[in-house]
Protein backbone atom coordinates (compact mmCIF):
# COMPACT_ATOMS: atom_id res chain seq x y z
CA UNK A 1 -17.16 14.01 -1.57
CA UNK A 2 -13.94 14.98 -2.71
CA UNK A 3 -12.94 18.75 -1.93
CA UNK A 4 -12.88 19.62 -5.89
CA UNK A 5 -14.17 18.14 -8.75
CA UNK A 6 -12.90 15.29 -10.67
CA UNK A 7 -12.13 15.42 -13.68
CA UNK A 8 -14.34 16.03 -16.77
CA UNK A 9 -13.36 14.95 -20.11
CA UNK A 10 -15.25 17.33 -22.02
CA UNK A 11 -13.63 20.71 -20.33
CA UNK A 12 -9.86 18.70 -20.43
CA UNK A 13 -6.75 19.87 -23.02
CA UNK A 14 -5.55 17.16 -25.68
CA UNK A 15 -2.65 16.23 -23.69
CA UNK A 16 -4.61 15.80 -20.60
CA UNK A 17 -7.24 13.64 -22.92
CA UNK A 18 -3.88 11.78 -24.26
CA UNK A 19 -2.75 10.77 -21.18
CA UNK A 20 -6.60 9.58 -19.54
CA UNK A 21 -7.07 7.83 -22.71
CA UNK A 22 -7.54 3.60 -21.62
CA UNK A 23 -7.22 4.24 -18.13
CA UNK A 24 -9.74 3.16 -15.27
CA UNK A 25 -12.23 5.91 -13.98
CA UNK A 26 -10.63 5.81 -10.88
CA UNK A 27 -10.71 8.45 -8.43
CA UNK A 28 -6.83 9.04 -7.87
CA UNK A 29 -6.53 8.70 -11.66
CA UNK A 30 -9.23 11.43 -11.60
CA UNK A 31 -8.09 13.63 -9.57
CA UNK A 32 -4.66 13.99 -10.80
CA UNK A 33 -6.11 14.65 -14.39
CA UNK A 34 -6.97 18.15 -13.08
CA UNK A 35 -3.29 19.07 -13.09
CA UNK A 36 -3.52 20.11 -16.77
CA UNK A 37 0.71 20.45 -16.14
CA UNK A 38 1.89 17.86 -14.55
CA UNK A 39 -1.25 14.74 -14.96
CA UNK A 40 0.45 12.96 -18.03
CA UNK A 41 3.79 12.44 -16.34
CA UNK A 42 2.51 11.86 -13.00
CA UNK A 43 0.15 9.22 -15.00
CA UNK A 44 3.46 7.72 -16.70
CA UNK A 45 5.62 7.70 -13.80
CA UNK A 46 2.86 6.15 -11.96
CA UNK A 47 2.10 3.12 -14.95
CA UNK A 48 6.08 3.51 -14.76
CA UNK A 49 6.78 2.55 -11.32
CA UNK A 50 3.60 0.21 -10.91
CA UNK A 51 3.60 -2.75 -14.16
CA UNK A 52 6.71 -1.87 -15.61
CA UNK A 53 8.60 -2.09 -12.15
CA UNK A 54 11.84 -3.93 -11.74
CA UNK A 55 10.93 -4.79 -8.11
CA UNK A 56 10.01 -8.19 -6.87
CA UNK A 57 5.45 -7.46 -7.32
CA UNK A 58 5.63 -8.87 -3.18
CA UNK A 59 8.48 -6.22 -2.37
CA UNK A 60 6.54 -3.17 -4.28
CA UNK A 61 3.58 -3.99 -2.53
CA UNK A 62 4.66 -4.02 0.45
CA UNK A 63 6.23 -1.36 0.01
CA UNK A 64 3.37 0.66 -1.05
CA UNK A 65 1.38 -0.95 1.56
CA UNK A 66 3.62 0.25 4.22
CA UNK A 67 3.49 4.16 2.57
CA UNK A 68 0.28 4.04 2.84
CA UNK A 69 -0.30 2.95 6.47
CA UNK A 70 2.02 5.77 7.55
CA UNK A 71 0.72 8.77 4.75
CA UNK A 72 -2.80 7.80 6.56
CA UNK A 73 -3.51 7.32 2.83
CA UNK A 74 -7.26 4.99 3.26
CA UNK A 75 -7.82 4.87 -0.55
CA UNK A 76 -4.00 3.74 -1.30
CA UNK A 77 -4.34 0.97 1.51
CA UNK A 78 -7.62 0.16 -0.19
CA UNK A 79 -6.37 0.14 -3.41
CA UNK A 80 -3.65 -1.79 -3.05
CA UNK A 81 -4.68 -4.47 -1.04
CA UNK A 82 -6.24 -5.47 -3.60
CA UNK A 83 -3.34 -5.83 -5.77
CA UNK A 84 -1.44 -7.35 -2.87
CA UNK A 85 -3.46 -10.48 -2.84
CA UNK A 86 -2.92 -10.70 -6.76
CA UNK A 87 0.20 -10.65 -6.24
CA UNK A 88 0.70 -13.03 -3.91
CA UNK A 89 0.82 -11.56 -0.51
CA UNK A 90 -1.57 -13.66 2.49
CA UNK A 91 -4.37 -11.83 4.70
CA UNK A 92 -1.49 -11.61 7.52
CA UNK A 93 1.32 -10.34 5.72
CA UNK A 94 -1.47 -7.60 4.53
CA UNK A 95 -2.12 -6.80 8.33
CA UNK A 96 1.28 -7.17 9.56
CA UNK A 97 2.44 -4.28 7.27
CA UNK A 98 0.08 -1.86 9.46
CA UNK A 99 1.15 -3.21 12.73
CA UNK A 100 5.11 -3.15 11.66
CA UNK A 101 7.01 -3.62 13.69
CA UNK A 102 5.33 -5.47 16.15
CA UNK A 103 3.99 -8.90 16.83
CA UNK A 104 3.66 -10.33 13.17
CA UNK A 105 6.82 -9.38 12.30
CA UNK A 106 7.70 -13.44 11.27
CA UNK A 107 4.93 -12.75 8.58
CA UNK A 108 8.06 -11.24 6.75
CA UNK A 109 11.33 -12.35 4.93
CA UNK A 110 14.81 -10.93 6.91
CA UNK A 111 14.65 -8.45 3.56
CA UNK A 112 10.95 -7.97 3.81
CA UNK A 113 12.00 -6.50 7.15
CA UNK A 114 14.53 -4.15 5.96
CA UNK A 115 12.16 -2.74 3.03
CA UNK A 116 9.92 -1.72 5.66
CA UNK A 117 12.27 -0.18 7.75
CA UNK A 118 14.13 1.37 5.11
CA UNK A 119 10.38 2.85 4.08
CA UNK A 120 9.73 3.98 7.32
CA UNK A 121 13.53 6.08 7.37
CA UNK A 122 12.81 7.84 3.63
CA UNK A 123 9.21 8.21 5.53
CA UNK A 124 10.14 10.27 8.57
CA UNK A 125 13.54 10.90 8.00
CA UNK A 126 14.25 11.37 3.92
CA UNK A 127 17.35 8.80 4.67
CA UNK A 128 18.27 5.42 5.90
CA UNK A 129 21.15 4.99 8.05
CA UNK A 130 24.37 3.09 6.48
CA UNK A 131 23.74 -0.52 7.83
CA UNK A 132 20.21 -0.60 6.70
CA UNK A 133 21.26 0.62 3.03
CA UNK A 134 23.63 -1.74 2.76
CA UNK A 135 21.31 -4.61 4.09
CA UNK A 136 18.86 -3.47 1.41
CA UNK A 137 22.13 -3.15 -1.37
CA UNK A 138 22.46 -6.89 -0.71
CA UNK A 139 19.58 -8.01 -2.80
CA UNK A 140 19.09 -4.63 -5.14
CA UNK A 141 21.55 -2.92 -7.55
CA UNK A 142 22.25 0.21 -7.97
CA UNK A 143 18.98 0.70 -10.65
CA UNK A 144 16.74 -0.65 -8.16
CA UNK A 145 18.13 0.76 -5.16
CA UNK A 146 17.05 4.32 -6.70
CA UNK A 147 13.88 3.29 -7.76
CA UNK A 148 12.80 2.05 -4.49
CA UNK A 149 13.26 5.56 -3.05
CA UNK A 150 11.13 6.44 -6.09
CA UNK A 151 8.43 4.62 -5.49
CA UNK A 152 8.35 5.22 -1.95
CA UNK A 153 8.10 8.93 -2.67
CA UNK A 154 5.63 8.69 -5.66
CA UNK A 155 3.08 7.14 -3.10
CA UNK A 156 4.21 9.15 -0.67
CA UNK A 157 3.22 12.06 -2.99
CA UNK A 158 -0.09 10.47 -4.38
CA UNK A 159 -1.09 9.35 -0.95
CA UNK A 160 -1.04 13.23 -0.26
CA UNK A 161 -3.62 13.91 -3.29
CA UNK A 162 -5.68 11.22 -1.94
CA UNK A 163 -5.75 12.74 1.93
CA UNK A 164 -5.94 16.54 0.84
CA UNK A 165 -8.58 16.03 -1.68
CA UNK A 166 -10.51 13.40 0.31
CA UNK A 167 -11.06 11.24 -2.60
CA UNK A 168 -13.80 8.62 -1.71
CA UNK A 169 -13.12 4.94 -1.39
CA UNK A 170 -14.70 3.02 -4.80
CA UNK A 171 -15.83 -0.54 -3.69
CA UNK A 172 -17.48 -0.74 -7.09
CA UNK A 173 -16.17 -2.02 -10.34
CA UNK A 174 -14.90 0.56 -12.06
CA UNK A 175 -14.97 1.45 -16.47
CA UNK A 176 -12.07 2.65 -18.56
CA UNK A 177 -12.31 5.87 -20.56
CA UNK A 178 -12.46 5.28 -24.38
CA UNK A 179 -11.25 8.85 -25.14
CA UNK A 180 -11.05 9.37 -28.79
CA UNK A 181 -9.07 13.01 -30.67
CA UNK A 182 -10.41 13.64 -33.39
């Protein structure tokens, strides 16, 4: 059970409402709607750096992937294995994100490699030495060079809410709030 409540439509401000309005009832989503300042940015930042991404879907989710092994983030991993496979990635690239770098590392492209080392650096260091950011500059412009360390530090941050809060793992499908202002 998570450490505080989720949230609760009828006790939640217009703007809070606003921004809950059409998403899934999922427990991340949930939790960050009790942040009656922050929850509609975090939400669009989020919707932001997720479907409106100018990453390669494989690259994000890898990326992701790999935040999440190393936040110790269960319901991220969970999550987004999920939308992994939708996107494309195979059972062993999945698993060889956890174990990297180690023996599955030829489940990855050369640039596959240096996303998750580059993750790894922001990770545990907030910075990637010069030959690794320039390895990574060879396939991403400036734009998306800046909103890789973006989304490695919004799941960073999220993965935090998940572990602090202990949200539970949903295995079940999940509804969509139909939130209406009146």
């Amino acid at each position: 059970m998570a450490r505080i409540p989720y949230f609760d439509p009828a006790g939640a401000s217009d703007r809070v409402l606003k921004a809950m309005a059409g998403k899934r009832k999922v427990n991340i989503f949930r939790m960050i709607a009790r942040s009656e300042n922050c929850a509609p940015e975090v939400l669009a930042l989020g919707h932001t750096l997720s479907r409106g991404s100018s990453l390669d879907p494989v690259h994000r989710e890898v990326v992701i992937l790999r935040v999440a092994h190393l936040s110790g983030a269960d319901y991220q991993w969970h999550e987004h294995t999920a939308v992994a496979r939708r996107v494309g990635l195979s059972e062993q690239k999945i698993e060889a994100v956890a174990g990297y770098p180690g023996g599955q590392d030829d489940a990855f492209t050369e640039f596959e490699r240096a996303l998750l080392s580059f993750v790894d650096d922001v990770a545990r260091t907030g910075t990637v030495p010069d030959d690794l950011f320039d390895t990574v500059r060879t396939e991403y412009d400036d734009s998306r060079l800046v909103e890789l360390v973006l989304l490695i530090g919004f799941y960073m941050m999220v993965g935090r809410v998940m572990t602090t809060f202990q949200l539970e793992l949903q295995t079940d499908p999940v509804d969509t709030y139909r939130l209406r202002l009146d």
